[in-house]
Structure formats: C-alpha cells, structure tokens
Protein backbone atom coordinates (compact mmCIF):
# COMPACT_ATOMS: atom_id res chain seq x y z
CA UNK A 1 27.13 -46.86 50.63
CA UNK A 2 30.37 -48.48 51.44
CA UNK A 3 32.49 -46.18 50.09
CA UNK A 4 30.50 -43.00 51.60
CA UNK A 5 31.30 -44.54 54.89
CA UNK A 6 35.06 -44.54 54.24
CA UNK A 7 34.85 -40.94 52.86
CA UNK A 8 33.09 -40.24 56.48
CA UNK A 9 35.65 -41.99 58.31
CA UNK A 10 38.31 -40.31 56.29
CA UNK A 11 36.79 -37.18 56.67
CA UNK A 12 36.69 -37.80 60.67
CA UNK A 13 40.41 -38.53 60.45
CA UNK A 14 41.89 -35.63 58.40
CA UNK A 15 39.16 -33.22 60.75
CA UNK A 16 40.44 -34.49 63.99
CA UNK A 17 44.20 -34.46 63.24
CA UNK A 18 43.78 -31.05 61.67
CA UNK A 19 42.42 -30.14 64.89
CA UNK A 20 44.91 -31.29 67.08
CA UNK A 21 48.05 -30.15 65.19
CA UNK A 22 46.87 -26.52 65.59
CA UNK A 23 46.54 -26.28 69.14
CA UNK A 24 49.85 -28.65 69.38
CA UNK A 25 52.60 -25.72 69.67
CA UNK A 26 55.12 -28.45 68.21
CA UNK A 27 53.52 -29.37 65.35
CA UNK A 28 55.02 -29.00 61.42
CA UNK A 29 53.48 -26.58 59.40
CA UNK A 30 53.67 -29.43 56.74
CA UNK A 31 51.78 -31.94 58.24
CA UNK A 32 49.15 -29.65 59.12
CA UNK A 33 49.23 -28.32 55.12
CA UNK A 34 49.11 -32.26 54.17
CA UNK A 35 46.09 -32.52 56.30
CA UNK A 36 44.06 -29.70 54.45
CA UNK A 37 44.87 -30.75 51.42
CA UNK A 38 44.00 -34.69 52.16
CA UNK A 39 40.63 -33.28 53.57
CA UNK A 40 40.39 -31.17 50.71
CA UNK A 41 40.73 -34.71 48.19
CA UNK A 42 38.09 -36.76 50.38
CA UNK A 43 35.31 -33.64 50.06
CA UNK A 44 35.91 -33.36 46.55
CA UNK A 45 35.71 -37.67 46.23
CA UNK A 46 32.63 -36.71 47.93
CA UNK A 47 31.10 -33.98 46.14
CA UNK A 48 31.16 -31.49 48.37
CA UNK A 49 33.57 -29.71 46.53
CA UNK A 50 33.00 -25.90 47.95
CA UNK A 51 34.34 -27.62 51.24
CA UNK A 52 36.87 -29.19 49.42
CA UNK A 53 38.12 -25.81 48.02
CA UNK A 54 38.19 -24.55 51.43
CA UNK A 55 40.54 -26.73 52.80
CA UNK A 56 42.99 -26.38 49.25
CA UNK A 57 42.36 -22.85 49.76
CA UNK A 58 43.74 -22.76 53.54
CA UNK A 59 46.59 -25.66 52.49
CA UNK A 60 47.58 -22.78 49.48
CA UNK A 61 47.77 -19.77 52.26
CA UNK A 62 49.57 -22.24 54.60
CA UNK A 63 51.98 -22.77 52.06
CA UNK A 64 52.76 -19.58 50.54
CA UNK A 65 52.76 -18.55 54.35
CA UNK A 66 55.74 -21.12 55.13
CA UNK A 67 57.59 -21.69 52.23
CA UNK A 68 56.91 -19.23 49.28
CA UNK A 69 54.53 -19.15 46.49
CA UNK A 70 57.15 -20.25 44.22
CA UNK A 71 57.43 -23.63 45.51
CA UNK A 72 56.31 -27.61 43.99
CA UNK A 73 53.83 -27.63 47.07
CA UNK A 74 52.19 -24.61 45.91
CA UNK A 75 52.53 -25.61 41.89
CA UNK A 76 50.38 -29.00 42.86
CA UNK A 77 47.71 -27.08 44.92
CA UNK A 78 46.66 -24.36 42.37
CA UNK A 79 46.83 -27.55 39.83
CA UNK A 80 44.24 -29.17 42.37
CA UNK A 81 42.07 -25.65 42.70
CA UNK A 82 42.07 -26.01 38.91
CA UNK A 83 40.93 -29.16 38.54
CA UNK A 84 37.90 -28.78 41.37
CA UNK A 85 37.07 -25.33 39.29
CA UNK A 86 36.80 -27.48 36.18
CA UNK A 87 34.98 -30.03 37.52
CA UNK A 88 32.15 -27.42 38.93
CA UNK A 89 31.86 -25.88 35.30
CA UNK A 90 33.78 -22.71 36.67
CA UNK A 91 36.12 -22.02 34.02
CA UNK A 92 37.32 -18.31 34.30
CA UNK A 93 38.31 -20.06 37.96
CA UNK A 94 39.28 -22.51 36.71
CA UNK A 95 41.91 -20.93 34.40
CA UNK A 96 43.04 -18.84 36.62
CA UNK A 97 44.35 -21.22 39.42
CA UNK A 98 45.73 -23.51 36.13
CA UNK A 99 47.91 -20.21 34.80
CA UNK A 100 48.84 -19.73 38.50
CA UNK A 101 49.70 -22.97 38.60
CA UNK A 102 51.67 -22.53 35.10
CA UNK A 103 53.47 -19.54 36.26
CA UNK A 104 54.93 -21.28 39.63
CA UNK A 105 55.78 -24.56 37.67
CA UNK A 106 58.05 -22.43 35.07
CA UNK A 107 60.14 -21.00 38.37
CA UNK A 108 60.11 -24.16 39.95
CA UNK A 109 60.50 -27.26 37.40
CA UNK A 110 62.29 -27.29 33.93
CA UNK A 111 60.37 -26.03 31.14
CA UNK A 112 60.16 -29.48 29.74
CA UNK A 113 58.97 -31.48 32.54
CA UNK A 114 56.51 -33.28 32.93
CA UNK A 115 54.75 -30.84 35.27
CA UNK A 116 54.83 -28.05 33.01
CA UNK A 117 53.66 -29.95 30.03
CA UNK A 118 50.41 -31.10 32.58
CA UNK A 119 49.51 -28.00 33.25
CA UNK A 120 49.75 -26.98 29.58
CA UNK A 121 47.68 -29.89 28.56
CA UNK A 122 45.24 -28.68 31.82
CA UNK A 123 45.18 -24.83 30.30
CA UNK A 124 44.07 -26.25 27.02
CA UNK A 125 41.43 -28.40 27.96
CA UNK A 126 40.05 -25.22 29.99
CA UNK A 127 39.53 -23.54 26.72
C-alpha cells in the first residue's frame, strides 16, 4: 500500500510538471522529454503499462522531433519500449523496438560498448 501511494504521488508529480512545461513558452524540450519518460517508468512500476507506453511513445516522438533518431536519448527509449513489450508477452513488439534500438546504438556508440552488447543480449532473450 505504501509504495502504491508513492507511485500516486509520483505519478501526480511527473503529470503536473508535464503539464506546466507545455504551456510554459520557455521551457526545454528536454525536460519536458525527461518528464514523459519518468511518467512512463512510474506507470510501468505500476502496471499500467499501456499508459506507460504512451508516455515512452510521446518522449520517443519528442526526441526524434528535437534531436534526431540517431541519438543515445532515442537508443535508451526504444530499449525501454522493448523491455515494457517484453514484459506484456508482446514479442514481435517487442523485437522490433529492441532492433530499433540496435540499429541507433550501432550509429551512436562503439560497436563494442556496453550498450550495444545490452541490446544484443535484449534481442536474444526476445527469441
């Protein structure tokens, strides 16, 4: 019970801040991107993990929209989109955001990193 109330309260947080940074004209694209994706982590904590696609979804389109699809932002959310597929039984999804998320971490990171190997480890267990 105690930790449903902090997901609430988290929940409240990320909602409300989302809300004001996008009628704030000032506001960084990346904090409101940081906020989606945060939201997105507490709704899948919480099981509610169609919302929390949502939010990755609209943190992925932010991104792409502001930086470029080939960037570490974008690598770590299609990693995430993976991972929530995965954990709903989705696997054609599933392996689809994880080879998305394979094809932006070989133009971003060295083929040997760490991040790359992840996501080849991630690929595999999807099979």
């Amino acid at each position: 019970m105690h930790k449903q109330m902090k997901k609430s309260k988290l929940y409240a947080i990320y909602h409300s801040a989302i809300e004001s940074a996008e009628v704030a004209p000032y506001t960084h694209q990346e904090i409101v991107v940081e906020a989606y994706e945060n939201l997105g982590f507490v709704l899948n904590l919480s099981g509610e993990i169609e919302k929390a696609n949502k939010y990755f979804q609209k943190a992925l389109e932010m991104t792409i929209d502001e930086y470029s699809e080939q960037s570490d932002k974008a690598f770590y959310l299609y990693g995430k989109m993976a991972l929530v597929f995965q954990s709903q039984g989705n696997f054609s999804k599933a392996f689809y955001y994880s080879e998305k998320a394979l094809q932006v971490g070989l133009q971003v990171f060295p083929r040997d990193s760490k991040e790359v190997t992840r996501d080849y480890s991630q690929l595999r267990a999807i099979l």
